[in-house]
Protein backbone atom coordinates (compact mmCIF):
# COMPACT_ATOMS: atom_id res chain seq x y z
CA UNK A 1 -8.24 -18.31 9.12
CA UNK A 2 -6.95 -15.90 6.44
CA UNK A 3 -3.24 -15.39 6.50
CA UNK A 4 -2.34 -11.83 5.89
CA UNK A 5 0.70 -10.52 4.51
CA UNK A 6 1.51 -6.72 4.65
CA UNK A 7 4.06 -5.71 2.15
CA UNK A 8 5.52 -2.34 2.86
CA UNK A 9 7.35 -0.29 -0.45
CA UNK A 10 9.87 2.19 0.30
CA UNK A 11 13.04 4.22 -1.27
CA UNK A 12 15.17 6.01 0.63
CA UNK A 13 13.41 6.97 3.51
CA UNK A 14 14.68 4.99 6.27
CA UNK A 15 13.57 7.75 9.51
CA UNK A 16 9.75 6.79 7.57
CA UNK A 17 10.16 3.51 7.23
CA UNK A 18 11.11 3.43 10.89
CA UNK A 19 8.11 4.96 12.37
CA UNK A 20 6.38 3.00 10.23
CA UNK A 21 7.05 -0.04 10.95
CA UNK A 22 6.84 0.67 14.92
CA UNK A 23 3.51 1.23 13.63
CA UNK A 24 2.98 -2.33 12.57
CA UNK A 25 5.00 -3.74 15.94
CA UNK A 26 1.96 -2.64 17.45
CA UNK A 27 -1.30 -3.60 15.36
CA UNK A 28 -3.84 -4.87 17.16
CA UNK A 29 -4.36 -7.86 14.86
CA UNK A 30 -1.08 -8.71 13.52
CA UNK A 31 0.35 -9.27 9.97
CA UNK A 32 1.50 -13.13 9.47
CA UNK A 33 4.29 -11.79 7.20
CA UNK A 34 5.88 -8.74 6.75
CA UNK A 35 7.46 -7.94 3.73
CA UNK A 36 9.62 -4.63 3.38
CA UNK A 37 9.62 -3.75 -0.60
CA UNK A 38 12.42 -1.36 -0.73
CA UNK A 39 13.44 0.24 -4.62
CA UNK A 40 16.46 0.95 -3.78
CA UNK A 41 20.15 -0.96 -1.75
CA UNK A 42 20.21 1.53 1.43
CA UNK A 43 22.62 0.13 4.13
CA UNK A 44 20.30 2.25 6.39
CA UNK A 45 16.79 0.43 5.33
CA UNK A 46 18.62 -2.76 6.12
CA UNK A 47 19.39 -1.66 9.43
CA UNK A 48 15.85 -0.80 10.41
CA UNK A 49 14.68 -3.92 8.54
CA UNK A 50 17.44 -5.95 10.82
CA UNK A 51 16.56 -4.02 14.03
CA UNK A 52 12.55 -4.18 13.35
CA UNK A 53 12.86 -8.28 12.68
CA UNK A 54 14.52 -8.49 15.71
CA UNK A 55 11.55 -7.90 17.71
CA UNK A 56 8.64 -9.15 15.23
CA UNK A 57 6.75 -12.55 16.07
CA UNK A 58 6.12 -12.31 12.44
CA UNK A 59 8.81 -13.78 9.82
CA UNK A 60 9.79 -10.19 7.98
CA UNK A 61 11.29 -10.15 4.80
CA UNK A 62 13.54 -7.63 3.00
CA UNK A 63 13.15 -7.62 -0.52
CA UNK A 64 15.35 -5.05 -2.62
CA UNK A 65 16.25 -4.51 -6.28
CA UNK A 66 18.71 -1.27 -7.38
CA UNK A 67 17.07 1.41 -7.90
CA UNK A 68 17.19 2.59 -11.59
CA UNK A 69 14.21 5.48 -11.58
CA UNK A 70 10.38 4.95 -10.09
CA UNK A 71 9.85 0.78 -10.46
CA UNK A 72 7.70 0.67 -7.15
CA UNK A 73 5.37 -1.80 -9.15
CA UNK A 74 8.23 -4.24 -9.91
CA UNK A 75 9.29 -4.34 -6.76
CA UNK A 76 6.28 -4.69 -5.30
CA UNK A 77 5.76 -7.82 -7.89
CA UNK A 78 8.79 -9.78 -5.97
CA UNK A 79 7.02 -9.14 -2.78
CA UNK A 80 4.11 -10.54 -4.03
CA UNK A 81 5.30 -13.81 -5.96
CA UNK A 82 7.87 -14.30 -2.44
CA UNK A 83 4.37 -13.92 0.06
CA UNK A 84 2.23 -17.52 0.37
CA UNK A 85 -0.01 -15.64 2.42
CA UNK A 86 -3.97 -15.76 1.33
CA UNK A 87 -4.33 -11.89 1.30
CA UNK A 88 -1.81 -9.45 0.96
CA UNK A 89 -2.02 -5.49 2.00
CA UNK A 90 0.29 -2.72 0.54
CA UNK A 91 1.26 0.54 2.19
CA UNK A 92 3.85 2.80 1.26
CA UNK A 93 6.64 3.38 3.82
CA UNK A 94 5.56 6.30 4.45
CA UNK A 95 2.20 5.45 5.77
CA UNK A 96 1.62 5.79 10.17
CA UNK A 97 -0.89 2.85 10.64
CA UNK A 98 -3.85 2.83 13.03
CA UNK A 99 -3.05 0.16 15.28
CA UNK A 100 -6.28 -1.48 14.14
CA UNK A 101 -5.01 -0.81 10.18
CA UNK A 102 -4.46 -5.16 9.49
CA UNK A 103 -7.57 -6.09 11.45
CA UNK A 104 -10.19 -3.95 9.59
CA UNK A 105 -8.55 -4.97 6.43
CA UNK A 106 -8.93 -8.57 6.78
CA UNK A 107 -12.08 -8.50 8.67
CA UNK A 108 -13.74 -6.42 5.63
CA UNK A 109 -11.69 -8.43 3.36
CA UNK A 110 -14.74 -10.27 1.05
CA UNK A 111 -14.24 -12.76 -2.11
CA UNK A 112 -14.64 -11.08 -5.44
CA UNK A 113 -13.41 -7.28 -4.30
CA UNK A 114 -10.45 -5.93 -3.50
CA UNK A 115 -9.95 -3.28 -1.19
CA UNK A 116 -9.22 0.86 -1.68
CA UNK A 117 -7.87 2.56 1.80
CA UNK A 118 -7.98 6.04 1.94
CA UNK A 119 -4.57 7.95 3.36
CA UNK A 120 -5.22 11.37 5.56
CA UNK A 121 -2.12 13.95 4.32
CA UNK A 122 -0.36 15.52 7.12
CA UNK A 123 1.53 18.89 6.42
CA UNK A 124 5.48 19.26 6.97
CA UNK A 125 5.36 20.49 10.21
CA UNK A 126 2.84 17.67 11.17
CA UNK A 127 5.42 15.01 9.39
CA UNK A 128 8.69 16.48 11.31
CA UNK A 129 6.88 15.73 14.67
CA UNK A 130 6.05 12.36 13.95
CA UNK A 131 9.50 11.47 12.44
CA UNK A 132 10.90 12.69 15.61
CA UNK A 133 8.58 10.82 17.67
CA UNK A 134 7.35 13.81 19.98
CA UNK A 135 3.65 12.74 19.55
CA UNK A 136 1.43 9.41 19.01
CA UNK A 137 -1.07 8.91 16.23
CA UNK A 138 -2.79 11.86 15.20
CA UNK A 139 -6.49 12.44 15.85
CA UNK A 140 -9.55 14.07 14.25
CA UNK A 141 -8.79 17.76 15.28
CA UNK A 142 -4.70 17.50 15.81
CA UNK A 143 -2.80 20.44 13.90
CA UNK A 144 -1.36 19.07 10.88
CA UNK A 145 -3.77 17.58 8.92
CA UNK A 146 -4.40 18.50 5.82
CA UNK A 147 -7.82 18.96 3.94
CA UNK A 148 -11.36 17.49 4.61
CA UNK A 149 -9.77 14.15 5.30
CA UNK A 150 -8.82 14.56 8.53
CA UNK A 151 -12.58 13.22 9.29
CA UNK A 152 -11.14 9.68 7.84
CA UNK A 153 -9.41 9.78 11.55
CA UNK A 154 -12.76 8.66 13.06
CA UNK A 155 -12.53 4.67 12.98
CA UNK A 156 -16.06 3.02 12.74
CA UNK A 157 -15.55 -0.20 11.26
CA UNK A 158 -19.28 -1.01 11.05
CA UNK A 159 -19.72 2.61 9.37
CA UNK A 160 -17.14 1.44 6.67
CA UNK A 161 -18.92 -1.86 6.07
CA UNK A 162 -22.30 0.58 5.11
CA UNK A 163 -20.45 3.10 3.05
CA UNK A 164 -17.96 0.71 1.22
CA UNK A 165 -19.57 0.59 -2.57
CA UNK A 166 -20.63 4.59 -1.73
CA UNK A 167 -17.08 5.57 -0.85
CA UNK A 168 -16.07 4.34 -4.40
CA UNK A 169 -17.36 7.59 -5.81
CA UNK A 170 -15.18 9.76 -3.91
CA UNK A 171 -11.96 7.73 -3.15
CA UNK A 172 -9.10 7.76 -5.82
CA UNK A 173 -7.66 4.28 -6.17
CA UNK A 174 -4.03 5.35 -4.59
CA UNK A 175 -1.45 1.32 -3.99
CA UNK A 176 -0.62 3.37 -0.79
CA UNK A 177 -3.25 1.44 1.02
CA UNK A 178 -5.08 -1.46 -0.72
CA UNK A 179 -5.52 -4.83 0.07
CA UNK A 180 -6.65 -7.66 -2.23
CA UNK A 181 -6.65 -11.86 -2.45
CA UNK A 182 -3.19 -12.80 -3.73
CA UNK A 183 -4.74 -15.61 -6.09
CA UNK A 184 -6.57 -12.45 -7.62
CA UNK A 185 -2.98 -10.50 -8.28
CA UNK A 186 -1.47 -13.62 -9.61
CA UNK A 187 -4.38 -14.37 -12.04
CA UNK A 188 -4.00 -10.23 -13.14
CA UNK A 189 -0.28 -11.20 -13.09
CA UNK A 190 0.35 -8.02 -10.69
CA UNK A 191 2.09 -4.39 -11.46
CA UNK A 192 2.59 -4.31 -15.46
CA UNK A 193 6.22 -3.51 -15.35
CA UNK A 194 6.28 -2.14 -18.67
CA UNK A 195 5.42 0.84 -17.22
CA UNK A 196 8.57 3.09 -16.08
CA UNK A 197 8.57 6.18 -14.04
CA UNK A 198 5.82 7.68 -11.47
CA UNK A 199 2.20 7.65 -12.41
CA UNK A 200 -1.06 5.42 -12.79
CA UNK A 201 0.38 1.58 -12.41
CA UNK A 202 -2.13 0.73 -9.47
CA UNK A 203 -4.70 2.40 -11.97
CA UNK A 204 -4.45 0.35 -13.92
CA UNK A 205 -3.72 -2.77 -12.35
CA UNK A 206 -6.86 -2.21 -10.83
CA UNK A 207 -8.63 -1.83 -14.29
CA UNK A 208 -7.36 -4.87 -14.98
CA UNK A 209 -9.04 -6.49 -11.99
CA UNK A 210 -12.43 -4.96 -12.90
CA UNK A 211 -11.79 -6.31 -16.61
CA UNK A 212 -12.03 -9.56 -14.57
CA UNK A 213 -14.70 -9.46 -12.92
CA UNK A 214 -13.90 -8.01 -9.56
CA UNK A 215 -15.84 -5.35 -7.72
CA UNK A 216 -13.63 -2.86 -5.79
CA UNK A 217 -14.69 -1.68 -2.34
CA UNK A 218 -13.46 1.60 -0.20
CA UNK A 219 -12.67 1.94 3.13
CA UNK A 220 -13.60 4.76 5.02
CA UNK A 221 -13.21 5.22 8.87
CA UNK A 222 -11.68 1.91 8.65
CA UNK A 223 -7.66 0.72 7.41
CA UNK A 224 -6.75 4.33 8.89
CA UNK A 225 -3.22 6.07 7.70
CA UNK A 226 -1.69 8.96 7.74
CA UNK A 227 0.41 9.85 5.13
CA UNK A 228 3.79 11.72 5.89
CA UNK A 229 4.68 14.89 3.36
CA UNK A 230 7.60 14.84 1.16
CA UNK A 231 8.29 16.32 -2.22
CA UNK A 232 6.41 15.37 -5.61
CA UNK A 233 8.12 12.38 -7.68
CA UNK A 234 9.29 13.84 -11.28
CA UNK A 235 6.15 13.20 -13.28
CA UNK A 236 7.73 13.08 -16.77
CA UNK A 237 6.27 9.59 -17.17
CA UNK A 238 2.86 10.61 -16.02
CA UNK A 239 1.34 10.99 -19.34
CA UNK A 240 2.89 8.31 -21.02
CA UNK A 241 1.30 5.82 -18.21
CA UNK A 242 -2.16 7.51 -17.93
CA UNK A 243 -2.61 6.39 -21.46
CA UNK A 244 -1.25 2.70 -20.82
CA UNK A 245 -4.13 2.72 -18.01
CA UNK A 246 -6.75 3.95 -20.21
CA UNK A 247 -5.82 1.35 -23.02
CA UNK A 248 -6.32 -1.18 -20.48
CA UNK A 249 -10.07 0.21 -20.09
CA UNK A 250 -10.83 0.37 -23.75
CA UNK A 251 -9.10 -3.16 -24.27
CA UNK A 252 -10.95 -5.09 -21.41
CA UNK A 253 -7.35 -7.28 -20.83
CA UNK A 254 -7.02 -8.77 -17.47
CA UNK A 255 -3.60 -9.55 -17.80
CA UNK A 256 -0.43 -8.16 -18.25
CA UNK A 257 2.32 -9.78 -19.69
CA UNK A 258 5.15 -8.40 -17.80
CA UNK A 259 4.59 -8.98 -13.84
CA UNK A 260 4.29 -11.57 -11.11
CA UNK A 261 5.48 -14.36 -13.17
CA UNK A 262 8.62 -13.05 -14.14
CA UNK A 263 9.85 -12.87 -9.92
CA UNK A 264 7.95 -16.51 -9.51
CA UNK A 265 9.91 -18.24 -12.52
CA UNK A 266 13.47 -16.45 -11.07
């Protein structure tokens, strides 16, 4: 049986983080860890960490480093090299899972690929509901959504299994909702954490992985999430990191040489 773990990056957001993780409390297939990735010290995240282990059959972990700018990847890195589970899934805390979000990533979960979920925006009005809790999961034709996406509402997990290598063509790859075999992220040596600042590290990351080898896949109507609004990160690295990515193309390297290996030998 594949063990799962679901790591879960946030900063500053603990009213997200909450409904988010009431979100995993109730998948239908449950993680076998959960790992909360938080960039950032917030007395408040530990709270909801504290108050949401609590309850969890599953061992949760709270994994934090101070918060010096955008380093989602490096913190992400420590949840990676701390996880012994077989596959692991990331999702930003601001992501409401489909209670059926961990099973259709495992069950679609295949050797050689790793996996691209799609995330369905919801507008600020939308996102100020949910926070406060006044309504479930959002459906297909809800007010609130935002874009052609909302279709990705419809779960068909035998409909995602058909369109999975189409899907590539139209799905960004987005480390909001991805899933991949941990042996694969520790032979790519994970996030290269020589890049600083908002922009393109799961880009290329994932260009690394093809570099490898590995075939990516896409979810749709399957690993469903809604993502709540909240202002653009500063984008003043953006450029710089686009062209890290795009060297990694060119280059055909598979590895970084700042990541996963850095947490594992601390």
């Amino acid at each position: 049986m594949t063990r799962c773990g679901l790591v879960v990056t946030t900063c500053d957001r603990p009213d997200a983080l909450a409904r988010v993780l009431a979100g995993v409390g109730g998948q239908t297939r449950a993680p076998d860890e959960v790992l909360v990735a938080e960039d950032g010290e917030s007395p408040a995240t530990a709270d909801i960490v504290r108050a949401f282990a609590a309850g969890s059959h599953a061992p949760v972990r709270h994994l934090t480093q101070p918060h010096r700018g955008f380093r989602a990847g490096r913190i992400r890195n420590a949840a990676i090299a701390a996880t012994g589970c077989d596959y692991v899934i990331l999702v930003d805390g601001d992501m409401l899972l489909h209670p059926g979000f961990v099973e259709d990533h495992v069950a679609l979960a295949r050797p050689g690929h790793y996996s691209q979920g799609v995330r369905i925006p919801l507008d600020v009005e939308a996102t100020r509901r949910h926070l406060e809790a006044r309504q479930g999961l959002p459906g297909v034709f809800d007010r609130g959504r935002v874009g052609l996406r909302r279709g990705y509402a419809l779960r068909a997990p035998s409909l995602a299994r058909r369109l999975r290598r189409v899907a590539n063509a139209f799905v960004a790859v987005k480390a909001c909702n991805q899933g991949f075999w941990r042996r694969d992220l520790v032979a790519a040596n994970g996030f290269d954490e020589s890049m600083s600042g908002w922009g393109s590290e799961d880009k290329e990351l994932c260009a690394r992985l093809d570099n490898a080898g590995l075939r990516r896949q896409t979810l749709v109507f399957a690993a469903i999430a809604w993502h709540l609004a909240h202002p653009p990160a500063a984008r003043d690295a953006a450029a710089a990191n686009r062209a890290r990515w795009q060297e990694t193309v060119r280059s055909g390297r598979a590895r970084c040489e700042h990541g996963i290996d850095g947490h594992e030998a601390a």
